[in-house]
Protein backbone atom coordinates (compact mmCIF):
# COMPACT_ATOMS: atom_id res chain seq x y z
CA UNK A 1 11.15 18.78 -16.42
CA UNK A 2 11.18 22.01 -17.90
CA UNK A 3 10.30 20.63 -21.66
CA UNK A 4 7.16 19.35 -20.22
CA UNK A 5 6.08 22.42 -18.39
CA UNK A 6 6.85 24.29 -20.97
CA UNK A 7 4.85 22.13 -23.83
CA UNK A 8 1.68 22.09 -21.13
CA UNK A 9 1.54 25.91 -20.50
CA UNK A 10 1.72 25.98 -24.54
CA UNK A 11 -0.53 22.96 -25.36
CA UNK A 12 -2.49 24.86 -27.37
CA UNK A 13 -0.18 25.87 -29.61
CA UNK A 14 1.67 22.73 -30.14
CA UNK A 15 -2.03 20.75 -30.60
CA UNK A 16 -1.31 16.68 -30.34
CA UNK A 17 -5.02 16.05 -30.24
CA UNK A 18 -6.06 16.08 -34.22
CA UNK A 19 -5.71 13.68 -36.54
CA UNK A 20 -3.26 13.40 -39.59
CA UNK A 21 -6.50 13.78 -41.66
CA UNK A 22 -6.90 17.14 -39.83
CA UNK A 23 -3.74 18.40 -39.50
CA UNK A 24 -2.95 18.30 -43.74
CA UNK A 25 -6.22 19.45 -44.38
CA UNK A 26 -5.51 22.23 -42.12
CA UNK A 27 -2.06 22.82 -43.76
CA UNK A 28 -3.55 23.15 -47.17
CA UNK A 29 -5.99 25.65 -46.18
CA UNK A 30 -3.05 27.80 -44.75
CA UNK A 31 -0.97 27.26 -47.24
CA UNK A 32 -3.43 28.89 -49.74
CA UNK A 33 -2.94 32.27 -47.39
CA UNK A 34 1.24 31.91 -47.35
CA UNK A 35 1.13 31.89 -51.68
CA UNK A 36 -0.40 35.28 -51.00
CA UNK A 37 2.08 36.97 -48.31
CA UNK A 38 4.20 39.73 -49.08
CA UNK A 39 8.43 39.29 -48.67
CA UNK A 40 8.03 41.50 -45.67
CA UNK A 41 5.18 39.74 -43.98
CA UNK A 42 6.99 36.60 -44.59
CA UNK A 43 10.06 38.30 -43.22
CA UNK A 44 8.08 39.67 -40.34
CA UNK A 45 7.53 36.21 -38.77
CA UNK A 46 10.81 34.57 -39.77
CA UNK A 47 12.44 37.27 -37.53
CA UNK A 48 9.82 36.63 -34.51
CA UNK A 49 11.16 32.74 -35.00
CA UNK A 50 14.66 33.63 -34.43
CA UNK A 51 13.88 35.73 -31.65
CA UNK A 52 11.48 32.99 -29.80
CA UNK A 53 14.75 30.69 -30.39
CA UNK A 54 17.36 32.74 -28.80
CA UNK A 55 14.76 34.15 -25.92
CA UNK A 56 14.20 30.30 -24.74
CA UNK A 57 17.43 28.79 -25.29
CA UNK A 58 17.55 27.50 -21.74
CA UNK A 59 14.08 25.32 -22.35
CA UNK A 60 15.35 24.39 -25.59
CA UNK A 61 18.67 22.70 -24.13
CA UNK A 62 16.88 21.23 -20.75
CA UNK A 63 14.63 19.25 -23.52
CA UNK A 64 17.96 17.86 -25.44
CA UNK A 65 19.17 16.88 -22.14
CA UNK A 66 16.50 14.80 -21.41
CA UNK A 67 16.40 13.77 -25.11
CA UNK A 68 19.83 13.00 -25.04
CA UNK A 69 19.44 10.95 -21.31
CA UNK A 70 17.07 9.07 -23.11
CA UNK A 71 19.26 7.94 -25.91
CA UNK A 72 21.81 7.21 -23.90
CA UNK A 73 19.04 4.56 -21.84
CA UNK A 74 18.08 3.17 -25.28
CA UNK A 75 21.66 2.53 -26.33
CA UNK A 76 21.52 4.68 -29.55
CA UNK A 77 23.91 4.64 -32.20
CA UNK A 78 26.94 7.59 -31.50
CA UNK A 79 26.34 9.04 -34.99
CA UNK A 80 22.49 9.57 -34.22
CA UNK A 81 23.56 11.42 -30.86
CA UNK A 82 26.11 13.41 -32.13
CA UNK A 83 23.52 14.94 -34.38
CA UNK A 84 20.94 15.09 -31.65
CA UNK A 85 23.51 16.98 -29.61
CA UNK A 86 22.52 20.40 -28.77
CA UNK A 87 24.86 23.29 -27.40
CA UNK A 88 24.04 27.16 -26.67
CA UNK A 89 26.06 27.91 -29.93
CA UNK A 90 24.06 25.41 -31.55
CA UNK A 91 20.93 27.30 -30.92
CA UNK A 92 22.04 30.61 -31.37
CA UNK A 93 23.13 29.04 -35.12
CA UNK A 94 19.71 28.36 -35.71
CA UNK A 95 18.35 32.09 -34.75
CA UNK A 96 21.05 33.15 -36.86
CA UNK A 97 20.12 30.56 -39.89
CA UNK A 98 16.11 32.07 -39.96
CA UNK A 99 17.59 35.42 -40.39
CA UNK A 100 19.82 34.39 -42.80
CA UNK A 101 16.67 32.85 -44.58
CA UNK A 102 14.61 36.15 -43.79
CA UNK A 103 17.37 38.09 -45.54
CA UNK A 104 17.31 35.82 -49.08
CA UNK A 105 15.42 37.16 -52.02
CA UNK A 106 11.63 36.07 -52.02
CA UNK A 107 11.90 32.89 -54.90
CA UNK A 108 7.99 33.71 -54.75
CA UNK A 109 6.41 35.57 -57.77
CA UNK A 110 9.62 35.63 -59.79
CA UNK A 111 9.15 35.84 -63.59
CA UNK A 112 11.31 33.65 -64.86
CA UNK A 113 10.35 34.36 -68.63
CA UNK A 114 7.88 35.75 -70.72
CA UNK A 115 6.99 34.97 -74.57
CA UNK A 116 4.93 36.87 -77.18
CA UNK A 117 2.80 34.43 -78.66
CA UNK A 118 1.07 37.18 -80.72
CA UNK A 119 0.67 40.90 -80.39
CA UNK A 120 -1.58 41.13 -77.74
CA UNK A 121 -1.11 37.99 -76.17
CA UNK A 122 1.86 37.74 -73.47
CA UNK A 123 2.97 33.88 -71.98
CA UNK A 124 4.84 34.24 -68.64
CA UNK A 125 6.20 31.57 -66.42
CA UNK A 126 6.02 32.43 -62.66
CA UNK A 127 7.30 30.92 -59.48
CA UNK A 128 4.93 29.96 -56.87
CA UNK A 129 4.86 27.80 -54.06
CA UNK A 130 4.63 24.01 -53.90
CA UNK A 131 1.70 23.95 -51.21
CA UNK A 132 2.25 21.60 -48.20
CA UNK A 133 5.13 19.63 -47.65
CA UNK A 134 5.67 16.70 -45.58
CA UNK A 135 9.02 17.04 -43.91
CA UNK A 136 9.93 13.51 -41.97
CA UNK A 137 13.84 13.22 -40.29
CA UNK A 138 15.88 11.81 -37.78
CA UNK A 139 18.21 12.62 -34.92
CA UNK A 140 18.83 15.92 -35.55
CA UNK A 141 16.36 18.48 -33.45
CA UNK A 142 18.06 22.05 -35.77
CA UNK A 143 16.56 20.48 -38.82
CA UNK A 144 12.81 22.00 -37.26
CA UNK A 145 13.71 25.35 -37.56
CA UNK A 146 15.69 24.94 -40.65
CA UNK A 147 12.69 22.82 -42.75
CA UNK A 148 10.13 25.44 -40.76
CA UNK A 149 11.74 28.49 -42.05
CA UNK A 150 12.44 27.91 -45.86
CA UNK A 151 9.23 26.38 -46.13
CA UNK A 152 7.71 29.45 -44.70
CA UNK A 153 9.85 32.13 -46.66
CA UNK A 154 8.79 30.33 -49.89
CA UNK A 155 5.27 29.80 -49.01
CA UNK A 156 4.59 26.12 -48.01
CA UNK A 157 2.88 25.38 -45.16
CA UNK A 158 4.97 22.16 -43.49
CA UNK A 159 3.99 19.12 -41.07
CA UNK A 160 7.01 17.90 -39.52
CA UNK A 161 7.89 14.32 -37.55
CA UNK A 162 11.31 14.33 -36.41
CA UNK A 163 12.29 11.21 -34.64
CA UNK A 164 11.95 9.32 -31.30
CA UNK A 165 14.87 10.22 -29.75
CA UNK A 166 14.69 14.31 -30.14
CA UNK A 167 11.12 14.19 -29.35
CA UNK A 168 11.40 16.47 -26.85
CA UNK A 169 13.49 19.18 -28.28
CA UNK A 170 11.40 19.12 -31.30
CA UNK A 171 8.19 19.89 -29.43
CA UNK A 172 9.79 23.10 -27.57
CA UNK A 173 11.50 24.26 -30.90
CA UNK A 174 8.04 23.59 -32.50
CA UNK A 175 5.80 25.05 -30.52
CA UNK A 176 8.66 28.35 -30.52
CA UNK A 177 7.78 28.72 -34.20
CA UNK A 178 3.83 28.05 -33.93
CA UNK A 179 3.70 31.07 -30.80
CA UNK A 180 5.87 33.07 -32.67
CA UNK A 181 3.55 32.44 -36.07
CA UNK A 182 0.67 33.57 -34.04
CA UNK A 183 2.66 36.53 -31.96
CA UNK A 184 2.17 37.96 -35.79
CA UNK A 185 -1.21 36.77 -37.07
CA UNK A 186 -3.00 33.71 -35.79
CA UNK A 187 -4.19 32.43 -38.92
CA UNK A 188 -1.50 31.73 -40.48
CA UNK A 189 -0.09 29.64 -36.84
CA UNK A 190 -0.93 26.36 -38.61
CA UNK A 191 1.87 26.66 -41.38
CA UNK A 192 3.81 25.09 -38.96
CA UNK A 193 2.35 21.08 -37.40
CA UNK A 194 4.24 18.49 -35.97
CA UNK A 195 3.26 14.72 -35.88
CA UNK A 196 4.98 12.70 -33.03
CA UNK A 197 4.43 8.50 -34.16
CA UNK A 198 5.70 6.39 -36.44
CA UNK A 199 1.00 5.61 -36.53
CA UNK A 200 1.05 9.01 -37.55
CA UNK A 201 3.82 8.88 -40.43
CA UNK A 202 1.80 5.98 -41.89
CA UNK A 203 -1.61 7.80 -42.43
CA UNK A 204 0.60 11.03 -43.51
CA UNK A 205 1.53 9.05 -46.89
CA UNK A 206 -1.97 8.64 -47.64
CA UNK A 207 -2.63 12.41 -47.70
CA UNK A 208 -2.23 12.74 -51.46
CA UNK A 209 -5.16 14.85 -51.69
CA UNK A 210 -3.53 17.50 -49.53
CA UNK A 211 0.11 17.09 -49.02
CA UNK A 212 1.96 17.84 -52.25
CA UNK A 213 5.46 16.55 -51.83
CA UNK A 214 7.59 14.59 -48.91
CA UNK A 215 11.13 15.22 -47.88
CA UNK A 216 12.26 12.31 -45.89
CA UNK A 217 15.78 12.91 -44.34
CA UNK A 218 17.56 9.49 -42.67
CA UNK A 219 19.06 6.08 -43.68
CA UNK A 220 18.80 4.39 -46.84
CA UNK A 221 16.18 1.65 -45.86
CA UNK A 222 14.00 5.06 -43.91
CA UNK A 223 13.97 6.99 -47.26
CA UNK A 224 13.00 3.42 -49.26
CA UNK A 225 10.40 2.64 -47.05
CA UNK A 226 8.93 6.00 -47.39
CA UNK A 227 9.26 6.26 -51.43
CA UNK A 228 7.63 2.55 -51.15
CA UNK A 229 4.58 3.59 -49.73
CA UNK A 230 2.83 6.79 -50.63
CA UNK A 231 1.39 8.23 -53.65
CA UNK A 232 3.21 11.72 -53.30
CA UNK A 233 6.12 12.85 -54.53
CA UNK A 234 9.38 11.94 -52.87
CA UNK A 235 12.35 14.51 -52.82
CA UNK A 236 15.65 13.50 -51.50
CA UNK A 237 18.25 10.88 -50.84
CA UNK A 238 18.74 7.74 -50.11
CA UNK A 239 22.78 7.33 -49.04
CA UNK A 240 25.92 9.64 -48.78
CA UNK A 241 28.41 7.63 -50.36
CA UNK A 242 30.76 10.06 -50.99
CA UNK A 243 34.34 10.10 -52.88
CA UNK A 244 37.17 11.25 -52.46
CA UNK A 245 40.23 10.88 -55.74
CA UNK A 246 43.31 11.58 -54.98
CA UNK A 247 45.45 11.93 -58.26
CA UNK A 248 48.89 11.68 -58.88
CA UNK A 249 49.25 15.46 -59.82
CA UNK A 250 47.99 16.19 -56.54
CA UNK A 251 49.61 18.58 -54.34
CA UNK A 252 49.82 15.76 -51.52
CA UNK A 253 49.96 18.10 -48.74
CA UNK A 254 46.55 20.08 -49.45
CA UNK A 255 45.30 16.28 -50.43
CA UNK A 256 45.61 14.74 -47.00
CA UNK A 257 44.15 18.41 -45.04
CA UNK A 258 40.81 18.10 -47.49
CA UNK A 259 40.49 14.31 -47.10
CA UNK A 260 41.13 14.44 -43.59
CA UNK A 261 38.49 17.61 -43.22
CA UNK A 262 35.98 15.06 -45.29
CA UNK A 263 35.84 12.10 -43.02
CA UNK A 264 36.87 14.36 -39.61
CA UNK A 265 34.54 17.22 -39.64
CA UNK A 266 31.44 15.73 -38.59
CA UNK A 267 31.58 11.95 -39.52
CA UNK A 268 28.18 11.27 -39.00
CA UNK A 269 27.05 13.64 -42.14
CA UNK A 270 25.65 12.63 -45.21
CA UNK A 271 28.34 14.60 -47.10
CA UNK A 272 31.59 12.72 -45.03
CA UNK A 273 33.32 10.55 -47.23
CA UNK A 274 32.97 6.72 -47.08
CA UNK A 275 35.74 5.98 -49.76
CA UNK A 276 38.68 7.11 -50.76
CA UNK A 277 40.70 6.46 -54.01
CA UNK A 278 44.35 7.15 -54.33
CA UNK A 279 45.94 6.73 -57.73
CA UNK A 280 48.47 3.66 -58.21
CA UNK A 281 51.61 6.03 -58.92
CA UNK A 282 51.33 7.84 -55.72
CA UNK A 283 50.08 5.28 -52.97
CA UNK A 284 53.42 4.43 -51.14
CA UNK A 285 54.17 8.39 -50.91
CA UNK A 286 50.38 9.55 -49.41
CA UNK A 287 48.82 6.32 -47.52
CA UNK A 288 51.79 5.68 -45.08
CA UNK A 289 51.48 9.03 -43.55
CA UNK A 290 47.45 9.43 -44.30
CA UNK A 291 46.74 6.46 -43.02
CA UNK A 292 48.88 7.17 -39.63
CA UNK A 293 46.75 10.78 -39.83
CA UNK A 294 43.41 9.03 -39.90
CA UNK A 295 44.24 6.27 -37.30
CA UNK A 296 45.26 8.51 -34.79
CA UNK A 297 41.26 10.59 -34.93
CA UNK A 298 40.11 7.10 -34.28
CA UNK A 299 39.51 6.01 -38.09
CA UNK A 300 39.17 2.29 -38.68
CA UNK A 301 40.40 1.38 -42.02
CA UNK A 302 39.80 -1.23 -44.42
CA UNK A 303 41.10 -1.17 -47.73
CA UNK A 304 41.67 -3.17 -51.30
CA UNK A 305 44.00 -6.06 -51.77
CA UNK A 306 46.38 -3.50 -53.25
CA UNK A 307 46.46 -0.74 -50.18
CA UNK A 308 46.97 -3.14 -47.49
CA UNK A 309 50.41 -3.75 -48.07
CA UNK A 310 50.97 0.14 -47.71
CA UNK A 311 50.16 -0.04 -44.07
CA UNK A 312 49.50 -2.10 -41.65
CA UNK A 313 46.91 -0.17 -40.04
CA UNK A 314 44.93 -1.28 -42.51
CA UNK A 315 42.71 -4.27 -43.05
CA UNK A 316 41.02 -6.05 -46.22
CA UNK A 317 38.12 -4.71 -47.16
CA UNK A 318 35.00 -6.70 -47.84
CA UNK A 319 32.76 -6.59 -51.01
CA UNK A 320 29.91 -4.78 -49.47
CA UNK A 321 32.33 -2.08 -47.55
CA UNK A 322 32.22 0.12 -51.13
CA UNK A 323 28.62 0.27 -50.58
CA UNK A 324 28.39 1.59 -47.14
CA UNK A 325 27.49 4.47 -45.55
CA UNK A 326 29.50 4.29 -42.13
CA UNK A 327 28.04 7.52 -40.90
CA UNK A 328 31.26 7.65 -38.59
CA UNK A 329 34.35 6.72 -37.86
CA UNK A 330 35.31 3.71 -40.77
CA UNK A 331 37.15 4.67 -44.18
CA UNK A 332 37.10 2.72 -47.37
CA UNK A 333 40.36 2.80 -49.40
CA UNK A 334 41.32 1.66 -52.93
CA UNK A 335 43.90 2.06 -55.23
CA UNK A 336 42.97 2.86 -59.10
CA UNK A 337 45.10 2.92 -61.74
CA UNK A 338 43.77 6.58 -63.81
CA UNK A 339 41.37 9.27 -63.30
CA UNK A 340 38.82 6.95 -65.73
CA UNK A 341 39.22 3.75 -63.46
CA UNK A 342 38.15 6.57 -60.46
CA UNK A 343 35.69 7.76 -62.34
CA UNK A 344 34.40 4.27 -63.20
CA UNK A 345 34.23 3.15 -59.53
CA UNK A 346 32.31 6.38 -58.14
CA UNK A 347 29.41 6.56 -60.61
CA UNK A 348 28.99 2.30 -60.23
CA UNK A 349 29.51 2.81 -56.25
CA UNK A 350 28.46 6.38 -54.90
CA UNK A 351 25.03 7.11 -54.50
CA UNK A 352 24.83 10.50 -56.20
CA UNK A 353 25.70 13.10 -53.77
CA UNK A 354 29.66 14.31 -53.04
CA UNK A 355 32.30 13.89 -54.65
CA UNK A 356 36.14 15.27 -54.62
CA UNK A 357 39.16 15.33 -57.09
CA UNK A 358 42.54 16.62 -55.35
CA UNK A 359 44.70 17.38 -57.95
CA UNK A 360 46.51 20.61 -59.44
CA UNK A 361 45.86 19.38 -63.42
CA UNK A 362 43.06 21.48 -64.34
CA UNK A 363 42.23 19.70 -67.18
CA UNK A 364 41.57 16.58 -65.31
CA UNK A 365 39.65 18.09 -62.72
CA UNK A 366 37.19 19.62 -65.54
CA UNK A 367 37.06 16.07 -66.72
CA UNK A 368 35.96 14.60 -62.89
CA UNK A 369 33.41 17.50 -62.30
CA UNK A 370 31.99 16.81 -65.56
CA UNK A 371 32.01 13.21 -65.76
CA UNK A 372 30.99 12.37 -61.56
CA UNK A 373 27.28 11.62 -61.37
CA UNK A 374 26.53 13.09 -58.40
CA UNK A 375 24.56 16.75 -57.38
CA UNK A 376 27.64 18.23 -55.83
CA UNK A 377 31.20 17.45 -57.29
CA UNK A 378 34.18 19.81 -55.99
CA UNK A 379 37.84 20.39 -57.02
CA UNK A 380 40.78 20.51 -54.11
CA UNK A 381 37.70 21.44 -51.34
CA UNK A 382 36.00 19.14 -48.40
CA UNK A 383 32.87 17.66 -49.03
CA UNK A 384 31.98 19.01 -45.90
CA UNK A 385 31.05 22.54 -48.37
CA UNK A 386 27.86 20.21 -49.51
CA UNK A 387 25.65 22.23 -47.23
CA UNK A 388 22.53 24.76 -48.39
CA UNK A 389 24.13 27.20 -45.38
CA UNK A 390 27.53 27.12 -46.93
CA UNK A 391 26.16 27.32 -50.54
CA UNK A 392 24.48 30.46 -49.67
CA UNK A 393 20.97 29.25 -49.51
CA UNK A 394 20.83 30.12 -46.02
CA UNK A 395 19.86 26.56 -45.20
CA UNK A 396 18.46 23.11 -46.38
CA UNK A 397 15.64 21.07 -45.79
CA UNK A 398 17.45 17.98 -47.17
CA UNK A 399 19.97 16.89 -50.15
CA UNK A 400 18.38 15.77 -53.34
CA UNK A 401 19.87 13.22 -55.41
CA UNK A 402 16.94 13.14 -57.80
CA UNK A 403 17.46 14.54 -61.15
CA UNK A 404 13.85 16.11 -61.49
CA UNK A 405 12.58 19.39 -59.81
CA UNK A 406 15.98 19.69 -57.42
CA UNK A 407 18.84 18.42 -56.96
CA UNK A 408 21.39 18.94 -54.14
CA UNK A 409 21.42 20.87 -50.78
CA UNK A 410 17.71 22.21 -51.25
CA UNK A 411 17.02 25.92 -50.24
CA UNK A 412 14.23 28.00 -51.51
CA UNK A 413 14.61 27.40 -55.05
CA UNK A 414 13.70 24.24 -54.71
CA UNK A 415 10.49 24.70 -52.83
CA UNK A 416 8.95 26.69 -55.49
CA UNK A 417 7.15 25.00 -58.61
CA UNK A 418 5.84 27.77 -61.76
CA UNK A 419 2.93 28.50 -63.02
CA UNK A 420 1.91 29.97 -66.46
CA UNK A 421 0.29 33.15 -66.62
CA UNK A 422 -1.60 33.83 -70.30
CA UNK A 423 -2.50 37.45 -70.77
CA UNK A 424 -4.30 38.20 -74.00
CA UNK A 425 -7.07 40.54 -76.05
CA UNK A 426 -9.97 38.04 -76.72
CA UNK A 427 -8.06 35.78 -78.55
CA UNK A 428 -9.67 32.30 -79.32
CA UNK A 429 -7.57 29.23 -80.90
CA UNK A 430 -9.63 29.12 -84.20
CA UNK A 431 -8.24 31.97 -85.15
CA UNK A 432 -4.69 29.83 -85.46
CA UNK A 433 -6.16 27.30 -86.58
CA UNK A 434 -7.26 25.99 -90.43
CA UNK A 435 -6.08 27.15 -93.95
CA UNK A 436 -6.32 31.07 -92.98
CA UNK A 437 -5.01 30.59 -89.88
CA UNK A 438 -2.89 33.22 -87.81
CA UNK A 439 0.82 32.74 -87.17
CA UNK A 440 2.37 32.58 -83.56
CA UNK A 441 5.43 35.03 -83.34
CA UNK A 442 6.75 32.85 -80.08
CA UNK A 443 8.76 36.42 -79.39
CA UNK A 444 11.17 35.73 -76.34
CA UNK A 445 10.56 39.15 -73.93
């Protein structure tokens, strides 16, 4: 197999033989080193990355196919190996997603304000870098060099552990980024460390002392588990439930193409809708003819007691069906009577991440973008557009639906933490302090 030769002529690089203990201690003494790289250094290996990608794409696809022939054995879920699927475009979309990374501003070292407290002694807040991050996912082998490079361009030193089944493309693409590290300077190869074991994921939440946050990336009861049992900070989310509300001011037409574009797309994503809401006034003119669209891409249906009688293609839906992520081909439907009712259903349902209105009333779409509790709420556009490529922030290392630090598809802004920076004159506090005491002019600059 060519994976294997390949990962044996490169053992070195890719290093299986140290211990979790090792490997984050080693990560936080590189990490110190990446909080003091220049944007061009930074840039420097991010560009070596995409090159070692596209120069081995053959190695990188022989490993998926023997990922993939072991999935297939082991009777994995379809969702999971649709994202496990590699292609040559594929690959040449993640070269091309490092160098879109390599090409974003540097979110290190920003000053993001600065306050006179007195004359002569200047407050500024400054970005920096988180430190190490623990990056844990599933299925989907691109999500190595995506994590790998925004953690890099902002700093962090990462340990990755991608799952079972892609454990072979994940050691090529890893060891790529760890030869091209060093192709540029050898201390800094460790930045990049893969774990391989579920053993290993264990002692990795007991790092506290040297791993500073963990992005876990998978199924609800994965991400629970993980928040459950460490110490360190958890960034991410849990479920997709995602919404889509169709209104009755809705141009039916453009309705049907952005709900259809929602579930269709890629079914297995975390941003494809799982329900979708029609409003009473205009069921029997849109789910007749949607619900012939979505049965004939293979969409089982279930829906409320009201929407069955609109087709026949589709069955009663149980209780627990609103709170399901299908990650594929399965649609929730229900009927609502307003825009509140919708409204009503998504923040007690949804789980905080996507949600649609398709309607031409701008007034009520204000009111749904507003009023939707979720990181990412759009107006007449897919769901699919929930994406840190597609916002611009030339990738993602997961979707946050905390409300602390960040929130949504999270690019480089949200691996960078501040700092304050106090520059003064010999200054002491007594002197504001007491009867006599000097006054703080808390000048905005």
């Amino acid at each position: 197999m060519v994976a294997a030769q390949f990962i044996s002529s490169n053992y070195k690089l890719y290093m299986t033989s140290l211990s979790v203990s090792e490997i984050s201690k080693r990560s936080r003494q590189v990490a110190l080193q990446l909080s003091r790289l220049t944007s061009s250094e930074k840039d420097r290996v991010l560009l070596a990355m995409a090159q070692a990608i596209e120069e081995n794409t053959e190695d990188i696809l022989s490993a998926n196919k023997a990922d993939l022939e072991w999935a297939e054995k082991e009777n994995i879920d379809r969702p999971l190996i649709s994202r496990l699927t590699l292609s040559a475009s594929k690959v040449k979309g993640m070269a091309q997603g490092i160098k879109s990374v390599a090409n974003l501003p540097d979110p290190v070292g920003v000053k993001e304000k600065a306050t006179e407290l007195d004359k002569g002694l200047i407050l500024t807040r400054v970005s920096c870098p988180i430190g190490v991050i623990g990056a844990i996912f599933e299925s989907r082998p691109d999500a190595v060099p995506q994590i790998a490079s925004l953690c890099f361009k902002s700093g962090n030193a990462v340990i990755l552990k991608g799952g079972r089944e892609a454990q072979n493309s994940n050691k090529v693409l890893g060891t790529l980024l760890r030869s091209a590290i060093a192709s540029v300077s050898e201390e800094l190869v460790d930045a990049v460390q893969l774990i391989e074991t579920r053993a290993e994921v264990v002692e990795m939440l007991k790092q506290e002392d040297s791993i500073d946050l963990i992005i876990p990336r998978g199924s609800n009861d994965f991400v629970r588990y993980i928040q459950q049992n460490t110490q360190i900070p958890v960034l991410g989310h849990s479920e997709g439930i995602c919404h889509a509300y169709i209104d009755d001011e809705a141009d039916l037409e453009k309705a049907m193409a952005v709900v259809l574009d929602s579930k269709l797309q890629y079914p297995a994503a975390c941003n494809a809708i799982e329900n979708l809401l029609i409003h009473a006034q205009i069921a029997e003119k849109v789910l007749p003819e949607l619900a012939k669209r979505l049965n004939a891409e293979g969409v089982e249906l279930v829906g409320c007691e009201r929407s069955v009688p609109h087709s026949s293609l589709i069955n009663l839906a149980g209780p627990e069906e609103w709170d399901t992520e299908y990650t594929g081909l399965k649609l929730a439907i229900k009927i609502v009577e307003d825009l509140e009712s919708a409204l009503s259903f998504i923040n007690e349902h949804g789980s905080g991440h996507t949600e649609v209105i398709l309607t031409e009333n701008a007034e009520r779409a204000e009111i749904f973008m507003e009023k939707a509790d979720s990181s990412s709420v759009m107006w007449n556009a897919s769901t699919r557009f929930a994406d840190g490529f597609r916002y611009g922030l030339g990738a993602e290392v997961g979707i946050s639906t905390n409300k602390t630090h960040a929130r949504g598809p999270v690019g480089l802004e949200g691996l960078v933490i501040y700092k304050y920076q106090l520059r003064g004159e010999g200054q002491t506090v007594k002197e504001y302090s007491g009867e006599n005491a000097r006054s703080f002019t808390h000048l905005s600059l």
